[in-house]
Structure formats: structure tokens, C-alpha cells
C-alpha atoms as a PDB file:
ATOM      1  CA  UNK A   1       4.629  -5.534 -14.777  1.00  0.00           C
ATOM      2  CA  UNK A   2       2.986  -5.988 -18.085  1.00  0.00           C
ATOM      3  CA  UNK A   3      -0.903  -5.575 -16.542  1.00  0.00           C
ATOM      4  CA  UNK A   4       0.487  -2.468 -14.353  1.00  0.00           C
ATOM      5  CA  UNK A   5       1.727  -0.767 -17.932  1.00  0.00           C
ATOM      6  CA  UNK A   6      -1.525  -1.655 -19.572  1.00  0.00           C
ATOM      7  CA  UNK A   7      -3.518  -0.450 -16.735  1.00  0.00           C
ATOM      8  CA  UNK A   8      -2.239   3.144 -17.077  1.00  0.00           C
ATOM      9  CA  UNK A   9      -2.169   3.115 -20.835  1.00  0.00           C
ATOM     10  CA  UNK A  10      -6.254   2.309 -20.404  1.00  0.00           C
ATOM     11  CA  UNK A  11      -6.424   5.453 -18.197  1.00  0.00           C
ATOM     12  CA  UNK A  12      -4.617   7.757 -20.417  1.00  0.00           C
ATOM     13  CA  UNK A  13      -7.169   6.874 -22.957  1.00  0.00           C
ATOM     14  CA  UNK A  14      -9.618   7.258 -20.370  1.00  0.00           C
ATOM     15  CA  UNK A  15      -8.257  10.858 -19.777  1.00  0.00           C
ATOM     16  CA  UNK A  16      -7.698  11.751 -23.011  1.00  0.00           C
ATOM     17  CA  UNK A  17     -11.266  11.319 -24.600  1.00  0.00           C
ATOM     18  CA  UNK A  18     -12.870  12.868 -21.249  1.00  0.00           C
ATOM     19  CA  UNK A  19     -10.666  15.933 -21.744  1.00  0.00           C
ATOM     20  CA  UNK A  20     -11.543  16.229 -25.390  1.00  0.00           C
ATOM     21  CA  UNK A  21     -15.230  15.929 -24.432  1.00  0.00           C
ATOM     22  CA  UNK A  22     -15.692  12.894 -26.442  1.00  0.00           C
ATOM     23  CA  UNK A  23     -15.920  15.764 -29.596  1.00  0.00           C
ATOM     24  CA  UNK A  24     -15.043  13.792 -32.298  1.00  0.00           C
ATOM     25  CA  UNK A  25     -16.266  10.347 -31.907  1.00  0.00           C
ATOM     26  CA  UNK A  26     -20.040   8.924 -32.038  1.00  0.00           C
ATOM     27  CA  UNK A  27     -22.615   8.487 -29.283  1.00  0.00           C
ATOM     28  CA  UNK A  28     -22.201   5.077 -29.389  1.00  0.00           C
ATOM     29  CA  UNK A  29     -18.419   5.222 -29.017  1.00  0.00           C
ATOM     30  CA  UNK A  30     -18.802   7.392 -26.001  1.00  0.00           C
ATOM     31  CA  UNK A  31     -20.681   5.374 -23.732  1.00  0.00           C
ATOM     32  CA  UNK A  32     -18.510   2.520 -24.832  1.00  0.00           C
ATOM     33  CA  UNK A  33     -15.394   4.428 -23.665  1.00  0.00           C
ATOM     34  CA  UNK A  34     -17.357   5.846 -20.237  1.00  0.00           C
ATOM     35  CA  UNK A  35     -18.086   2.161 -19.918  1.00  0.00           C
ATOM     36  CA  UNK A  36     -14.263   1.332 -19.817  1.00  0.00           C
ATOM     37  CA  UNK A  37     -13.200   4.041 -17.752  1.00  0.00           C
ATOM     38  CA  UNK A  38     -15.720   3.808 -15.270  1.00  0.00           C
ATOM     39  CA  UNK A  39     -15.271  -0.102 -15.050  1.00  0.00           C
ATOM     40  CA  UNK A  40     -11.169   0.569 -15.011  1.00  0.00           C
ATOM     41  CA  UNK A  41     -11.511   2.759 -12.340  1.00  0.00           C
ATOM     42  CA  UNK A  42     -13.497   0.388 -10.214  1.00  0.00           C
ATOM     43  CA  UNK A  43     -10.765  -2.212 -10.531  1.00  0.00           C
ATOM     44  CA  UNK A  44      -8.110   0.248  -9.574  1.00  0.00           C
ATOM     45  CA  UNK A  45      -9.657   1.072  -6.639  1.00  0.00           C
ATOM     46  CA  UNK A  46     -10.610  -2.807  -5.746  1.00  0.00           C
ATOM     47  CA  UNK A  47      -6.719  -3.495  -5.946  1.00  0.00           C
ATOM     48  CA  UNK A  48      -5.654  -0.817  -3.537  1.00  0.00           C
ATOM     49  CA  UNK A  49      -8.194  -1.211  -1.287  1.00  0.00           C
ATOM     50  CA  UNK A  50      -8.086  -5.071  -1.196  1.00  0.00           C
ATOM     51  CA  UNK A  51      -4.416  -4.267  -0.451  1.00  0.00           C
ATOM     52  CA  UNK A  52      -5.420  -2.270   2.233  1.00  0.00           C
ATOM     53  CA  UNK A  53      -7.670  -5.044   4.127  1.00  0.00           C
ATOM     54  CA  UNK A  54      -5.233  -7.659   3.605  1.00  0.00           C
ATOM     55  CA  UNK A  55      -2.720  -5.257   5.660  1.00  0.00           C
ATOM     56  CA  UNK A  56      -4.938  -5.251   8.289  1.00  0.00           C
ATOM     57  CA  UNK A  57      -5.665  -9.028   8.284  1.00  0.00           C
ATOM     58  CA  UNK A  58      -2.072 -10.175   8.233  1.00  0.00           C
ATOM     59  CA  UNK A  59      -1.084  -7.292  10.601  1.00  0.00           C
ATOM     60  CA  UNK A  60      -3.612  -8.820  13.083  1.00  0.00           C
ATOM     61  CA  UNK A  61      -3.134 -12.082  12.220  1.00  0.00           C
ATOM     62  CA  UNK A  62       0.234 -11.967  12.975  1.00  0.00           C
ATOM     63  CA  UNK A  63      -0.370 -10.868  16.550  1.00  0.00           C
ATOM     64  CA  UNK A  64      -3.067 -13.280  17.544  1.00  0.00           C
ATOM     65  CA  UNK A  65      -3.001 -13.953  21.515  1.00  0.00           C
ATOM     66  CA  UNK A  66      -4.025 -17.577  21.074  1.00  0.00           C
ATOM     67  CA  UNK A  67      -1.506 -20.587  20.932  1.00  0.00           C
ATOM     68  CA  UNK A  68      -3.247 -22.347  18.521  1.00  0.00           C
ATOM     69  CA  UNK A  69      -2.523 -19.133  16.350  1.00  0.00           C
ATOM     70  CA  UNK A  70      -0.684 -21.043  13.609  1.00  0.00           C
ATOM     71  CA  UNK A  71      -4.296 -22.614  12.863  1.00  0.00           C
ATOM     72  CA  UNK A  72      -6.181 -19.194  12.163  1.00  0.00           C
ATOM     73  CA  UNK A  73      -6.290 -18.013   9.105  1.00  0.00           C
ATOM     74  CA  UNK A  74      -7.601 -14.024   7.941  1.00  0.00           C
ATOM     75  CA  UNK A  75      -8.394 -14.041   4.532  1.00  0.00           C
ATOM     76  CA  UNK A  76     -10.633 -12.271   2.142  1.00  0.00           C
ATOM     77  CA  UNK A  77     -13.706 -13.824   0.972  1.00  0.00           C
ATOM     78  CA  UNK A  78     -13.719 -16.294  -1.766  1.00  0.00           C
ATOM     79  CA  UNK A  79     -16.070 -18.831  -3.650  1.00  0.00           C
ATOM     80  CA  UNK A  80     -14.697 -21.460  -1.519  1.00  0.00           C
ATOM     81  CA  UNK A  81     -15.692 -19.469   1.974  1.00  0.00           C
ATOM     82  CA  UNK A  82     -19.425 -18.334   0.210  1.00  0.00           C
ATOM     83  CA  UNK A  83     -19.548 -22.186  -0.461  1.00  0.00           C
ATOM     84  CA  UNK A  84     -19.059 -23.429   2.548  1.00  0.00           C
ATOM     85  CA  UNK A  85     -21.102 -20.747   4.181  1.00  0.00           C
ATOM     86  CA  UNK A  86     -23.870 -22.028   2.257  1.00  0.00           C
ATOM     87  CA  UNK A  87     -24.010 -24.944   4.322  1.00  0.00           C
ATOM     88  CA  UNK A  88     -24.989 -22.898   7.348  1.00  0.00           C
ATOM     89  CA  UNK A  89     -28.220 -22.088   5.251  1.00  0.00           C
ATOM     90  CA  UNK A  90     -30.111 -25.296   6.995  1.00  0.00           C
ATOM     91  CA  UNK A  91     -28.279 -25.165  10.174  1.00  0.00           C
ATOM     92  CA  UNK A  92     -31.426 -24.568  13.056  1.00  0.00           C
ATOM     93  CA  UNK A  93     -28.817 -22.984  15.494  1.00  0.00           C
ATOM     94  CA  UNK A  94     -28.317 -20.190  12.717  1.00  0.00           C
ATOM     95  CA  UNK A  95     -29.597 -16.839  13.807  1.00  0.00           C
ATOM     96  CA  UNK A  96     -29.702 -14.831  10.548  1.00  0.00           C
ATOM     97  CA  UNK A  97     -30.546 -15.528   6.684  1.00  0.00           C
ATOM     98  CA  UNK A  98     -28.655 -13.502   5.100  1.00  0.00           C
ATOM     99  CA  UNK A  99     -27.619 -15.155   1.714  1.00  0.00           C
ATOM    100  CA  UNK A 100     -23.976 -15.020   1.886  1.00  0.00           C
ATOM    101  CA  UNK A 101     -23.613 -16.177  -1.737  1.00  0.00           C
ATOM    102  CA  UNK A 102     -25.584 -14.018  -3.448  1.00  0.00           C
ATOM    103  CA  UNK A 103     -25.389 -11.406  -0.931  1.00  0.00           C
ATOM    104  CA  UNK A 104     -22.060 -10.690  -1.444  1.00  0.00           C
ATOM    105  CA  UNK A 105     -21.386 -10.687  -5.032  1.00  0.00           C
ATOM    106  CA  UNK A 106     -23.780  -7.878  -5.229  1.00  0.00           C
ATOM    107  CA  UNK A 107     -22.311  -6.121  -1.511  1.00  0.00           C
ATOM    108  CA  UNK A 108     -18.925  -6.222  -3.111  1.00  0.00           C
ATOM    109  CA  UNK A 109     -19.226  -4.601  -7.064  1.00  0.00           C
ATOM    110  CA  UNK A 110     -21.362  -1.747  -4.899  1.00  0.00           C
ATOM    111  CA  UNK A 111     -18.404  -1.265  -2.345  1.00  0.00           C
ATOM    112  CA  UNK A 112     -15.142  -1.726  -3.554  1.00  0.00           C
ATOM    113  CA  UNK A 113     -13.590   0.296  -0.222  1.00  0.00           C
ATOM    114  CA  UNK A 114     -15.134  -2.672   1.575  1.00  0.00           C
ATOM    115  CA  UNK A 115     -14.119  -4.153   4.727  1.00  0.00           C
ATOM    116  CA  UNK A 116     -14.382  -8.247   4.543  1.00  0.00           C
ATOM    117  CA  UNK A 117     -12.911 -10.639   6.577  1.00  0.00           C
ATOM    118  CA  UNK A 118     -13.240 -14.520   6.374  1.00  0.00           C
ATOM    119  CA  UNK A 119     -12.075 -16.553   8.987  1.00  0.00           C
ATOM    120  CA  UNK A 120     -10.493 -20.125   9.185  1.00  0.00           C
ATOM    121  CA  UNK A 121      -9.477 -22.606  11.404  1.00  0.00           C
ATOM    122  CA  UNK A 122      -7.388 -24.779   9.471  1.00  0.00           C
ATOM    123  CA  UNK A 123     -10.117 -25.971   6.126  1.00  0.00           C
ATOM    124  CA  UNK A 124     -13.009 -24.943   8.229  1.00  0.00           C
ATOM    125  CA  UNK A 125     -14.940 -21.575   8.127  1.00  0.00           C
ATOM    126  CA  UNK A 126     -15.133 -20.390  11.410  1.00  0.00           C
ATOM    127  CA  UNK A 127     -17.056 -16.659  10.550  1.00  0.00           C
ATOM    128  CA  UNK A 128     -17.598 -14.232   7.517  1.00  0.00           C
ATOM    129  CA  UNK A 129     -18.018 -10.566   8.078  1.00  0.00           C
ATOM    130  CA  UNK A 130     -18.414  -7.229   6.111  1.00  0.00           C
ATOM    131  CA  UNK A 131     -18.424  -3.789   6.166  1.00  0.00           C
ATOM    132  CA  UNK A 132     -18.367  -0.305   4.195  1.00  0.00           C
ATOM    133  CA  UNK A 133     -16.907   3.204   5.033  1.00  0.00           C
ATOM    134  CA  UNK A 134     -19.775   5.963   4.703  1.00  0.00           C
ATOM    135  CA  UNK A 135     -19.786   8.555   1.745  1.00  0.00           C
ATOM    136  CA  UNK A 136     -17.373  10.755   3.782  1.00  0.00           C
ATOM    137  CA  UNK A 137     -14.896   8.261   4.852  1.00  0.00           C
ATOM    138  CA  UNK A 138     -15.319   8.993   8.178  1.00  0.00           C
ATOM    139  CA  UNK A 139     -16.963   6.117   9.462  1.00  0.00           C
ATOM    140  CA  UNK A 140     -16.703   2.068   8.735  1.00  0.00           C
ATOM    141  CA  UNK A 141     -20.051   0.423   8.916  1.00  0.00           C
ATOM    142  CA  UNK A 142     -19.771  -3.258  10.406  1.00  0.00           C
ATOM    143  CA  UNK A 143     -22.989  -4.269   8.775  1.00  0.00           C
ATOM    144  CA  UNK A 144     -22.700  -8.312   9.036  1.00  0.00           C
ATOM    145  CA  UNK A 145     -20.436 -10.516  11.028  1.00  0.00           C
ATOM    146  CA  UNK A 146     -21.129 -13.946  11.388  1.00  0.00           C
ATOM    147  CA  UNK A 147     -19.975 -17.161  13.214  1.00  0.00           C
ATOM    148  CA  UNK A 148     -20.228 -20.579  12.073  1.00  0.00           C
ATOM    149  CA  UNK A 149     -23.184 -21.359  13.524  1.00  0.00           C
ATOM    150  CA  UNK A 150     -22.635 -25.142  14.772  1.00  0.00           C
ATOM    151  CA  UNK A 151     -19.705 -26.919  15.938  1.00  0.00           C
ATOM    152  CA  UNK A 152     -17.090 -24.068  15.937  1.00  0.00           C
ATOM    153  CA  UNK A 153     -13.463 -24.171  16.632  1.00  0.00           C
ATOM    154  CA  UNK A 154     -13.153 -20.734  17.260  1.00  0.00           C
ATOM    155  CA  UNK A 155     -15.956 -20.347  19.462  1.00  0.00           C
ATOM    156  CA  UNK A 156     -15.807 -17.073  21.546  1.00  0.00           C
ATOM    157  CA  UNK A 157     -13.031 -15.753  19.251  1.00  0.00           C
ATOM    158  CA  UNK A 158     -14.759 -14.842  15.965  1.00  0.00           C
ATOM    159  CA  UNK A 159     -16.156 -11.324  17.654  1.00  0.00           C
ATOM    160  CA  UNK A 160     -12.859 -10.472  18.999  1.00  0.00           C
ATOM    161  CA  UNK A 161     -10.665 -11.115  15.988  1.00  0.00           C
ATOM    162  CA  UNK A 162     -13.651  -9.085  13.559  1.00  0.00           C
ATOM    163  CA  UNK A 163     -13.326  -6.170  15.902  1.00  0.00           C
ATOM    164  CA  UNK A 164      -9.644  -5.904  15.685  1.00  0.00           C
ATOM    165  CA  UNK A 165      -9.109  -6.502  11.888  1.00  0.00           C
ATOM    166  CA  UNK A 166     -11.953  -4.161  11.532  1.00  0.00           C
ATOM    167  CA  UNK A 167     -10.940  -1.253  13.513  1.00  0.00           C
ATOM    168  CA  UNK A 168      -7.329  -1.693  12.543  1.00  0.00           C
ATOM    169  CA  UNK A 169      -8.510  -1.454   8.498  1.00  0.00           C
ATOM    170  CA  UNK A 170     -11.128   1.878   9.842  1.00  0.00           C
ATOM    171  CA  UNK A 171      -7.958   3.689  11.151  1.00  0.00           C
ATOM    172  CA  UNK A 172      -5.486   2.234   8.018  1.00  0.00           C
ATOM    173  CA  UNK A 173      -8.642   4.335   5.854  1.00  0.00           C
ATOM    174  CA  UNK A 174      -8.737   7.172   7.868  1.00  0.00           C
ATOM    175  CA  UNK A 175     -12.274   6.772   9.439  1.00  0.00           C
ATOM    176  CA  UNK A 176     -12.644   7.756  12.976  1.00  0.00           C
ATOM    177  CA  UNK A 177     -15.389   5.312  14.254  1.00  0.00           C
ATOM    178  CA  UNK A 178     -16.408   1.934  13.796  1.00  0.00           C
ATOM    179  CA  UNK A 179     -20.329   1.251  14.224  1.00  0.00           C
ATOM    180  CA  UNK A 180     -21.545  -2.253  14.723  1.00  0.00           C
ATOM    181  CA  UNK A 181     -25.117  -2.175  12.918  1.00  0.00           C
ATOM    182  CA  UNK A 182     -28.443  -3.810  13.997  1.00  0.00           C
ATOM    183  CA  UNK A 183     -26.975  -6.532  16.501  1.00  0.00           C
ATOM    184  CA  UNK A 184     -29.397  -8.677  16.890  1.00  0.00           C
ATOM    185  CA  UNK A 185     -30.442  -9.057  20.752  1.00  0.00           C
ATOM    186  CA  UNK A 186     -29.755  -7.423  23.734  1.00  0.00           C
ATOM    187  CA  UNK A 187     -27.441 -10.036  24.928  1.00  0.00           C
ATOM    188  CA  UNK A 188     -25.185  -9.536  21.777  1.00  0.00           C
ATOM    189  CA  UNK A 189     -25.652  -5.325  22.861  1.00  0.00           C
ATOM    190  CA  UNK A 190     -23.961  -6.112  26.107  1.00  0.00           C
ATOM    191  CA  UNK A 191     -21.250  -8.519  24.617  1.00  0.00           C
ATOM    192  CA  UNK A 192     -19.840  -5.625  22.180  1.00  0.00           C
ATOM    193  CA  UNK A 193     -20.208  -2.853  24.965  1.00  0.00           C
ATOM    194  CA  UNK A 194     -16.980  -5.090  27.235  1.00  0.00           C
ATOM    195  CA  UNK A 195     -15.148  -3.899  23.720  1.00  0.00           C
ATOM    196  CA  UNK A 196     -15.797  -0.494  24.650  1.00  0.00           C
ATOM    197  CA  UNK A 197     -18.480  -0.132  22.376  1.00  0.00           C
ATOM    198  CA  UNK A 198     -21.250   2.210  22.996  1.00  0.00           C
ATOM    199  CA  UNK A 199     -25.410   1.476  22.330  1.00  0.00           C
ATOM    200  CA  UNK A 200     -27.066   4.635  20.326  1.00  0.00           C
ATOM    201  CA  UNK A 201     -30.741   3.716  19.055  1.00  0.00           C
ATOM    202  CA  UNK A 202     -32.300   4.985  15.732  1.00  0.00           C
ATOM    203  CA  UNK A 203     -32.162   8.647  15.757  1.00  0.00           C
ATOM    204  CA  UNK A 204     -35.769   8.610  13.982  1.00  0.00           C
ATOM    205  CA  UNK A 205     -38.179   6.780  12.240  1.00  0.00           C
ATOM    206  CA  UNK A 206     -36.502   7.162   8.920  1.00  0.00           C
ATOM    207  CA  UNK A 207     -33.172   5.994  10.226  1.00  0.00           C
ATOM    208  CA  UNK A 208     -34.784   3.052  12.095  1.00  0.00           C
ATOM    209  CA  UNK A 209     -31.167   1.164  12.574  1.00  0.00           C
ATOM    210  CA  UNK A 210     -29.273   1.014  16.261  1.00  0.00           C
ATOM    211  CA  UNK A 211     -25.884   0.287  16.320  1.00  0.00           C
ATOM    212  CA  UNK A 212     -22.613   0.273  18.413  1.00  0.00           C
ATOM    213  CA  UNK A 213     -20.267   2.880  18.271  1.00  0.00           C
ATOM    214  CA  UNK A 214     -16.244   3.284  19.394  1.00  0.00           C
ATOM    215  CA  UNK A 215     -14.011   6.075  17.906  1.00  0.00           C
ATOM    216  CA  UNK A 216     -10.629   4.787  16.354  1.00  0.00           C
ATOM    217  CA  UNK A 217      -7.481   6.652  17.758  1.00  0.00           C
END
């Protein structure tokens, strides 16, 4: 209660020196206080949108058709997933190099409106995926999903599970579509279109990216 009260008290400051125009104070103080309010308003919207994704993963979660459903766990990302995704680094079956570690520290402050999903099977990391709405809201970009690359309990299953938290968390938004960006072979193409996904290519060479593409009713 006490952090909710200071919150707002931080934003009526916020409010009240943007509405005076920052008249009276010095330079210095004003890019302190646009510091603050821009940084207060970036944690405001990481609460309510981290809200929103863990609706979506417990919503799904919670309707699982596996029996072995009281092992799988939907959870944000955290330094203990980005550690033990780490370990995939040196793994020869891996497909990608993405640095999850680094990667997503960065991929996270930039998009707090995110989509992120990591998945366990009991203590063990099973997949690690992420995504972003576009400017307008009307789309969420699936730009990275990811399964353990060796020895994986929930072979066959990580795809499945991504799609569903992910499209469930598009519509929660109030996108429209959810695009699966740059798979990476053909054979991965066909897997997504028995999802009812559909293959566009790059519309040019600017836009050199092909994705996947189903709208969200």
C-alpha cells in the first residue's frame, strides 16, 4: 500500500513541474525531474503489463492438455532462467546464438509491453521466448522462441504452449495478429503453418524479414 501511495505522489510531482513548464527551477533541476518522470513512468507501465503476461501464463497454464501438467511451469524470465540458458551457449545441437543473458536485459528496458515466457519442467528450463507489440498495438511480434536444445522434457511441447500464451497475451493487449519472425528453416515454416499460421516473405529489400502470420479473434 505504502509503494502504491508513493508511486502516485512521484507522478503528481511529475505532473505538476511539466504543467508549470519547469519555469521556475534550473536547467539542471529539469532534466533531473524529466529523468524521474520518464523512469517512473517506465516502471508503471512494466507493472501493468507484467500483470498482463502473467494473466496469460497462468490462464494457459492452468488449462494445459498434458497429464504431467502439474510439472510445467509458465513464468516470466528471471536471472535464474538467463542462467541456466547460458548453459545452452556450448550445446552443438543449439541452432541459434542469440545471447539470452545479455540479450535480454537490453530487449526488456526497450520494451516494457513485452511478451516473455519462460518455461519449466519441474527445476529444468525447457524454452525461453519473447516478443513485442508494434508502435500501433496492433500486432505482437514473436521475435525469439527457443527450446532447450538437448535432453528436453518437454520435447514437442515448447512451440505449442509459446503459441498459446502468446496469442492469448496479443488478444488480452488488443493486437489483432501474431507474427512469428525469421523462423529459421523451411521445416520449422511448415511446423507453425499446422497452427494455422500463414508464410508471407519480405515485402522488399529494406524489410528483408519473413515471418508467420495468424489474426487473433
Amino acid at each position: 500500500m505504502a509503494n502504491g501511495k508513493g508511486n502516485n505522489i512521484k507522478f503528481e510531482v511529475c505532473r505538476f513541474w511539466i504543467m508549470m513548464g519547469f519555469s521556475t527551477i534550473s536547467l539542471a533541476h529539469k532534466h533531473i525531474i524529466q529523468g524521474r518522470c520518464m523512469l517512473a513512468t517506465h516502471q508503471d507501465a512494466e507493472r501493468r503489463y507484467e500483470s498482463l503476461r502473467e494473466m496469460a501464463r497462468n490462464s494457459i497454464g492452468n488449462e494445459l492438455p498434458y497429464t504431467d501438467r502439474s510439472n510445467i511451469h509458465l513464468r516470466g524470465i528471471c536471472q535464474k532462467a538467463l542462467l541456466q540458458a547460458k548453459l545452452w551457449d556450448n550445446d552443438p545441437k543449439r541452432l541459434v546464438d542469440w545471447p539470452w543473458d545479455s540479450g535480454y536485459q537490453d530487449y526488456s528496458y526497450r520494451n516494457p509491453k513485452r511478451f516473455e515466457l519462460a518455461t519449466w519442467y519441474g527445476n529444468t528450463l525447457a524454452g525461453l521466448s519473447l516478443g513485442r507489440p508494434s508502435y500501433a498495438g496492433t500486432r505482437l511480434r514473436l521475435e525469439f522462441i527457443e527450446s532447450r536444445p538437448s535432453s528436453s522434457p518437454l520435447k514437442g511441447r515448447i512451440v505449442p504452449i509459446t503459441i498459446s500464451v502468446a496469442e492469448l497475451y496479443a488478444n488480452i493487449i488488443g493486437a489483432d495478429e501474431l507474427r512469428i519472425i525469421d523462423p529459421v528453416d523451411q521445416k520449422l515454416v511448415e511446423y507453425y503453418t499446422s497452427f494455422g499460421y500463414r508464410y508471407k516473405t519480405a515485402v522488399s529489400e529494406k524489410n528483408h524479414k519473413h515471418y508467420l502470420v495468424k489474426a487473433i479473434l
